[in-house]
N, C-alpha and C. Protein backbone atom coordinates (compact mmCIF):
# COMPACT_ATOMS: atom_id res chain seq x y z
N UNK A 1 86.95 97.73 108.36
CA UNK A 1 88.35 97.30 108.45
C UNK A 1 88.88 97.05 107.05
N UNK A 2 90.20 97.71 106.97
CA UNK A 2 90.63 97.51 105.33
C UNK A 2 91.67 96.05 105.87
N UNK A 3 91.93 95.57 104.74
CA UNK A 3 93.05 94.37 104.57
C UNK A 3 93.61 94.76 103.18
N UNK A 4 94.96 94.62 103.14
CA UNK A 4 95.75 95.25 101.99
C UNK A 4 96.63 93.76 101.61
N UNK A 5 96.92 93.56 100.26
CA UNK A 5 97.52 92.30 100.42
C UNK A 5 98.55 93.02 98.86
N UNK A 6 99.94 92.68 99.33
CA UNK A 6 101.09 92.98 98.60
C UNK A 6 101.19 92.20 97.67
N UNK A 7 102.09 92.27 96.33
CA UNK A 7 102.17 91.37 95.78
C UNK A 7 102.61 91.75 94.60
N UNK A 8 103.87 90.86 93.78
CA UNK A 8 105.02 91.40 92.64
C UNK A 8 106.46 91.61 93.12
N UNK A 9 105.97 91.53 94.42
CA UNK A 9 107.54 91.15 94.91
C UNK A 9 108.75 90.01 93.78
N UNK A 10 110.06 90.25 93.79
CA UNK A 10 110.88 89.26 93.21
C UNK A 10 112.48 89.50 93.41
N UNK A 11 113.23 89.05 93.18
CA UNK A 11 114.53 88.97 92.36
C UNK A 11 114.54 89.72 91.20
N UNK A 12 115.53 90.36 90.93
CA UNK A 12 115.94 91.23 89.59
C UNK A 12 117.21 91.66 89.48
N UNK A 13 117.53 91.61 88.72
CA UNK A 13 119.19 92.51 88.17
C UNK A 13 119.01 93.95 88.38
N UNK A 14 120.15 95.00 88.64
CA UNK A 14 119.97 96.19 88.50
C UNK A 14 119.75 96.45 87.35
N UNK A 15 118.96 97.88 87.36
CA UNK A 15 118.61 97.79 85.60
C UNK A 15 117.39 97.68 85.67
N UNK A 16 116.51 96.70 86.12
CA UNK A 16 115.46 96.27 85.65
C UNK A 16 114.24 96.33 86.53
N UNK A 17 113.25 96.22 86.24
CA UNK A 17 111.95 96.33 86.63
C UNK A 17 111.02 95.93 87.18
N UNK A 18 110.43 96.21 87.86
CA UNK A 18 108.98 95.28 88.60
C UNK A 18 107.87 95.82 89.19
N UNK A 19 106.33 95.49 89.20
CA UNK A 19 105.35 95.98 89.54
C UNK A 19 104.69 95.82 90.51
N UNK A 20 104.51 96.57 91.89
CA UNK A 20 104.03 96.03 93.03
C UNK A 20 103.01 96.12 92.84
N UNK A 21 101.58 95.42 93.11
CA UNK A 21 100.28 94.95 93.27
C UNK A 21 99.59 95.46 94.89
N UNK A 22 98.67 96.02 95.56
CA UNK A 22 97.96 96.08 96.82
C UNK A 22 96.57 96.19 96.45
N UNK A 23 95.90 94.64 96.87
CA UNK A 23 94.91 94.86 96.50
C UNK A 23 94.24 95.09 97.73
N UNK A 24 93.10 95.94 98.15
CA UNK A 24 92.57 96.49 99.13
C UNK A 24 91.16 95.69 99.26
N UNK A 25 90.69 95.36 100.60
CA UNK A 25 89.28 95.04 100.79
C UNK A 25 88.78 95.57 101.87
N UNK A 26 87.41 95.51 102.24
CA UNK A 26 87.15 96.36 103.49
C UNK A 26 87.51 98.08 102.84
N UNK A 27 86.13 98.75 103.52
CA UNK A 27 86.23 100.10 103.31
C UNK A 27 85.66 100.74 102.42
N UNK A 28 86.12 101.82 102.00
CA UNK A 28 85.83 102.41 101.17
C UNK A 28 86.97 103.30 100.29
N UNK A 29 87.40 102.42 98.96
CA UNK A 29 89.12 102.23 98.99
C UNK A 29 88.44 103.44 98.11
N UNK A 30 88.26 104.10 97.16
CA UNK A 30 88.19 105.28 96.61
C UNK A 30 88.15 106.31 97.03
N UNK A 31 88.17 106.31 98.50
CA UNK A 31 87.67 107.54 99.28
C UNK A 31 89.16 107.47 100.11
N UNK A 32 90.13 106.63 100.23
CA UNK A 32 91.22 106.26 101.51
C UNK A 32 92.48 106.70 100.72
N UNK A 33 93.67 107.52 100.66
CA UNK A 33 94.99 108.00 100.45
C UNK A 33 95.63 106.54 101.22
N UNK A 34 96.80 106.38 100.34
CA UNK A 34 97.26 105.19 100.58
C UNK A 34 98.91 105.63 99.94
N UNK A 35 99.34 104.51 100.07
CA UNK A 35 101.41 104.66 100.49
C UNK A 35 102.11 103.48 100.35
N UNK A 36 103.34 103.33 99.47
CA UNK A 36 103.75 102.36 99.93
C UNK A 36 104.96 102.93 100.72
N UNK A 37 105.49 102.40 101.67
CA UNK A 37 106.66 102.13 102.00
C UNK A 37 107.55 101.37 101.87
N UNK A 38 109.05 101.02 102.48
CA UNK A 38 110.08 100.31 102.39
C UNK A 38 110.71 99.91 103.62
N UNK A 39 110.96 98.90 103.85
CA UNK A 39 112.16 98.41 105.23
C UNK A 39 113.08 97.89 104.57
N UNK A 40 114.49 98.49 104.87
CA UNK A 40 115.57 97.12 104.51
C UNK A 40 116.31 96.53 105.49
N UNK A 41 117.02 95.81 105.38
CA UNK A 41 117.40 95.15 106.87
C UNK A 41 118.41 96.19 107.68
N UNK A 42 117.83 96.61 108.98
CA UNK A 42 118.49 97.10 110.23
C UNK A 42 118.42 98.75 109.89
N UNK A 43 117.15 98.86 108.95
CA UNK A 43 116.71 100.49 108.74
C UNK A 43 115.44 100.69 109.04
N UNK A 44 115.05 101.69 109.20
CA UNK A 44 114.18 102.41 109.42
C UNK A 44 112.83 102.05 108.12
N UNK A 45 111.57 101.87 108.57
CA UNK A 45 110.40 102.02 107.24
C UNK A 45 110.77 103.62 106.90
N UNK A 46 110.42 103.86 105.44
CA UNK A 46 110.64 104.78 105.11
C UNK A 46 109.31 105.18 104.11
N UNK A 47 109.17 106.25 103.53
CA UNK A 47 107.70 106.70 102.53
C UNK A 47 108.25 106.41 101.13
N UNK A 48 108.05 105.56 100.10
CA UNK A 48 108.60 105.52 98.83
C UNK A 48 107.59 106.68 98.40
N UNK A 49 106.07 106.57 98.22
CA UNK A 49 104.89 107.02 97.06
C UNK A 49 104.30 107.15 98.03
N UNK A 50 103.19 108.19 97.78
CA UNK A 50 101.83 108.18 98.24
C UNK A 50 100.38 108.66 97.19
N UNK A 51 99.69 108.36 97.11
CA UNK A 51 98.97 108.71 96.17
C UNK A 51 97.65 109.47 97.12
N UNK A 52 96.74 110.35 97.12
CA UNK A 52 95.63 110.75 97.64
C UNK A 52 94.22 110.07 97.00
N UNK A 53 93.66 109.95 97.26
CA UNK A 53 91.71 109.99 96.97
C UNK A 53 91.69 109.96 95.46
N UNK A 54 92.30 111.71 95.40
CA UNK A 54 92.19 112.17 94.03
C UNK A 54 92.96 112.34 92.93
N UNK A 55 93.96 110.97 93.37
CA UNK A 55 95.05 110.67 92.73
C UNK A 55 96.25 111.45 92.42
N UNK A 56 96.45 112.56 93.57
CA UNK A 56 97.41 113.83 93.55
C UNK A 56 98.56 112.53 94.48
N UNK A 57 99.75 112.58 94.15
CA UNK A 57 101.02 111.49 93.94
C UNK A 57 102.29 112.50 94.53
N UNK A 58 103.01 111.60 95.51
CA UNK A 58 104.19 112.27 95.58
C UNK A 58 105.24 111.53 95.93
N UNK A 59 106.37 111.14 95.81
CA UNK A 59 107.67 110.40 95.67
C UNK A 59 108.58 110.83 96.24
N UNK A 60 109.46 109.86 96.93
CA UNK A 60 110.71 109.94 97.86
C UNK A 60 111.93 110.73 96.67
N UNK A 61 112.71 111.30 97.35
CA UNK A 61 113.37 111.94 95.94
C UNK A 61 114.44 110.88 95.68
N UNK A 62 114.39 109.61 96.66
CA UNK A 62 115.54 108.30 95.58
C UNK A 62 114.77 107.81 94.73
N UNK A 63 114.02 107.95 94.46
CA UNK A 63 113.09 107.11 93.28
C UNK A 63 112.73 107.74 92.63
N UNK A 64 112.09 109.20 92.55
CA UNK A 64 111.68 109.90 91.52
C UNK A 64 112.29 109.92 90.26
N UNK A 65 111.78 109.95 89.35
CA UNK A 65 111.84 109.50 87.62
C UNK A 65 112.25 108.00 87.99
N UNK A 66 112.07 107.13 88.87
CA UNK A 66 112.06 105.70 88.58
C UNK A 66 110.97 104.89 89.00
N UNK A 67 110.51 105.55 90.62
CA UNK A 67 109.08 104.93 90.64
C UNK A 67 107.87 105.77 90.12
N UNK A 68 106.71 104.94 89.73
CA UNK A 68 105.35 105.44 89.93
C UNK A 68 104.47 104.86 90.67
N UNK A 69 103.62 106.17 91.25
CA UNK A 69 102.39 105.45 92.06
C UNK A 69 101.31 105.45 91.44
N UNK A 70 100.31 104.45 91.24
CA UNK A 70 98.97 105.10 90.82
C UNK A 70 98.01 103.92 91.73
N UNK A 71 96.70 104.29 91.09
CA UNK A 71 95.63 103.40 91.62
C UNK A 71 94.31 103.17 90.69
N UNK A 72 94.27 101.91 90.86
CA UNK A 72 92.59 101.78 90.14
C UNK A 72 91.12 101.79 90.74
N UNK A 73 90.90 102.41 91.03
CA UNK A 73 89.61 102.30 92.43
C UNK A 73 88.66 101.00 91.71
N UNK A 74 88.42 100.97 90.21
CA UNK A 74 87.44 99.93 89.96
C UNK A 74 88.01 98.34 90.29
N UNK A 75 89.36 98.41 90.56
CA UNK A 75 89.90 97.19 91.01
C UNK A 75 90.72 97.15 92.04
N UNK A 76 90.03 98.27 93.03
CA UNK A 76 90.27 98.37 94.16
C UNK A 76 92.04 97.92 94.46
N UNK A 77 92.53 98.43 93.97
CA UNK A 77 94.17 98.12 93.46
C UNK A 77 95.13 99.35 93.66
N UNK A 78 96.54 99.37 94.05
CA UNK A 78 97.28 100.37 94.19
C UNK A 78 98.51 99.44 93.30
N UNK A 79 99.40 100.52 92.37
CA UNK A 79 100.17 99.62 91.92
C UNK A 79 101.70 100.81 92.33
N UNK A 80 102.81 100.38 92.10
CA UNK A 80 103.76 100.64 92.12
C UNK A 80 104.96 100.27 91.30
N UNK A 81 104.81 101.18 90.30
CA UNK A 81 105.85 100.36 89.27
C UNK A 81 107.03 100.98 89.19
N UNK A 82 108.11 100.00 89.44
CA UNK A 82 109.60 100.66 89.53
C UNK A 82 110.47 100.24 88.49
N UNK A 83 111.48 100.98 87.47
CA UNK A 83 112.15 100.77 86.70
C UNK A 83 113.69 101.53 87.49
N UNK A 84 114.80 100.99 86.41
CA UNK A 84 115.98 101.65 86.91
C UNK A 84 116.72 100.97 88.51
N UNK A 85 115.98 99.83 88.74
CA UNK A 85 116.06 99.62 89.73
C UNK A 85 117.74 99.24 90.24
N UNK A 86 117.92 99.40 91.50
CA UNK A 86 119.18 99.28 91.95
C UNK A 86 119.26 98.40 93.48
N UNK A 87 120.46 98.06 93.61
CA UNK A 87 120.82 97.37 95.01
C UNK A 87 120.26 98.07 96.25
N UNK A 88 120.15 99.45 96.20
CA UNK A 88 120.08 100.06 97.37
C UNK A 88 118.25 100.16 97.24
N UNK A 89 117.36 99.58 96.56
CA UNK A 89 116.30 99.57 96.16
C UNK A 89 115.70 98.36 96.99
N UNK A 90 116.68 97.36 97.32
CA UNK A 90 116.48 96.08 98.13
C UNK A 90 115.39 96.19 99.65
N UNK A 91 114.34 95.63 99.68
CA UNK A 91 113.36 96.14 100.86
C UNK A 91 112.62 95.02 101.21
N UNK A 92 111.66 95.29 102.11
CA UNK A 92 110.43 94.49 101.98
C UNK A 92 109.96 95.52 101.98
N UNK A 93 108.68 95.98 100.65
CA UNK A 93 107.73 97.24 100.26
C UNK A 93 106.31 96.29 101.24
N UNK A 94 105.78 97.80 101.75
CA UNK A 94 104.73 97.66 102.40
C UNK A 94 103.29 98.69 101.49
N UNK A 95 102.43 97.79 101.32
CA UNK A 95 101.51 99.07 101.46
C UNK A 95 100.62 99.96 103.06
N UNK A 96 100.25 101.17 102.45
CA UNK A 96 99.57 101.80 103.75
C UNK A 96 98.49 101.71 103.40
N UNK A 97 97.45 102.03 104.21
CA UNK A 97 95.72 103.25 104.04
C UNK A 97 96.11 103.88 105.02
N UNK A 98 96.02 105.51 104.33
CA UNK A 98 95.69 106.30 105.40
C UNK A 98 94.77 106.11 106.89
N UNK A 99 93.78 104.89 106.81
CA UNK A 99 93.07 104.92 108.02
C UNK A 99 93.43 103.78 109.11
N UNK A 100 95.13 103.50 108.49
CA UNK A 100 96.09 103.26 109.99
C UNK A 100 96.32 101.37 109.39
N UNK A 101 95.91 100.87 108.31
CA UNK A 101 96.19 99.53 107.83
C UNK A 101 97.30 99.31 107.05
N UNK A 102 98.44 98.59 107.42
CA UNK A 102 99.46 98.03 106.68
C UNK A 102 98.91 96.22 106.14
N UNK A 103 99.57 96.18 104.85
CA UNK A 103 99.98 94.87 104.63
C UNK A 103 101.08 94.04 104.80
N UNK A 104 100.97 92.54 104.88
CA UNK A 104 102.10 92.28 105.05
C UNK A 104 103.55 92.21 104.68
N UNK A 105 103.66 92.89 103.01
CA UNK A 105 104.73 93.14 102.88
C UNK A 105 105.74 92.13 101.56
N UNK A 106 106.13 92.46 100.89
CA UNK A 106 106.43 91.88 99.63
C UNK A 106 108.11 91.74 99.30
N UNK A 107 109.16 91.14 99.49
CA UNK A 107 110.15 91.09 99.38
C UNK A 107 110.69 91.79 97.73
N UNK A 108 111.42 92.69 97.31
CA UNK A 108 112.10 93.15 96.37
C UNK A 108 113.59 93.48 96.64
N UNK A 109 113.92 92.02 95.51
CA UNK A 109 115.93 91.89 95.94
C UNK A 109 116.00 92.34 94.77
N UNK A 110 117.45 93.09 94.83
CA UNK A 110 117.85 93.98 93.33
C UNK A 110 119.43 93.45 93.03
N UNK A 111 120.29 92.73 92.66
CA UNK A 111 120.87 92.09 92.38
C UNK A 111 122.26 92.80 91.84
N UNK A 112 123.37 93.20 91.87
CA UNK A 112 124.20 93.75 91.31
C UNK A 112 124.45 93.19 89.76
């Protein structure tokens, strides 16, 4: 059983920046493709990033050239770092594992 735990959530001005944190336990996180997603209020979750195994990465096209996905397998870690950020950026970000585990989810308000 994996457990994913979010984290870097905040407040920010448009413009500016912040780094989501998922640290993974349970499993075998070097071997598991993983995702974050997005909810904002009275929408749909949606796919921001996904990264594979072998660190092959692909991005929602509202974020591309603003988010990145990557991962550290030695610190069993997925990060998500977003610059450029904007109002319509406003969510609670989730992480995935491909083998069906969400976390609970990290609030990111983007501020006009």
């Amino acid at each position: 059983q994996v457990q994913l735990v979010e984290s870097g959530g905040g407040l920010v001005q448009a413009g500016g920046s912040l780094r989501l944190s998922c640290a993974a336990s349970g499993g075998t996180f070097g071997f598991i493709a993983l995702a974050w997603y997005r909810q904002a209020p009275g929408k749909q979750r949606e796919l921001v990033a996904s990264i594979s195994s072998g660190g092959g990465t692909t991005c929602a096209g509202s974020v591309k050239g603003r988010f990145t996905i990557s991962r550290d397998n030695t610190k069993n870690t997925m990060y998500l770092q977003m610059y450029s950020l904007r109002p319509e950026d406003t969510a609670v970000y989730y992480c995935y594992a491909d083998t069906g585990y969400w976390g609970q989810g990290t609030q990111v308000t983007v501020s006009s």
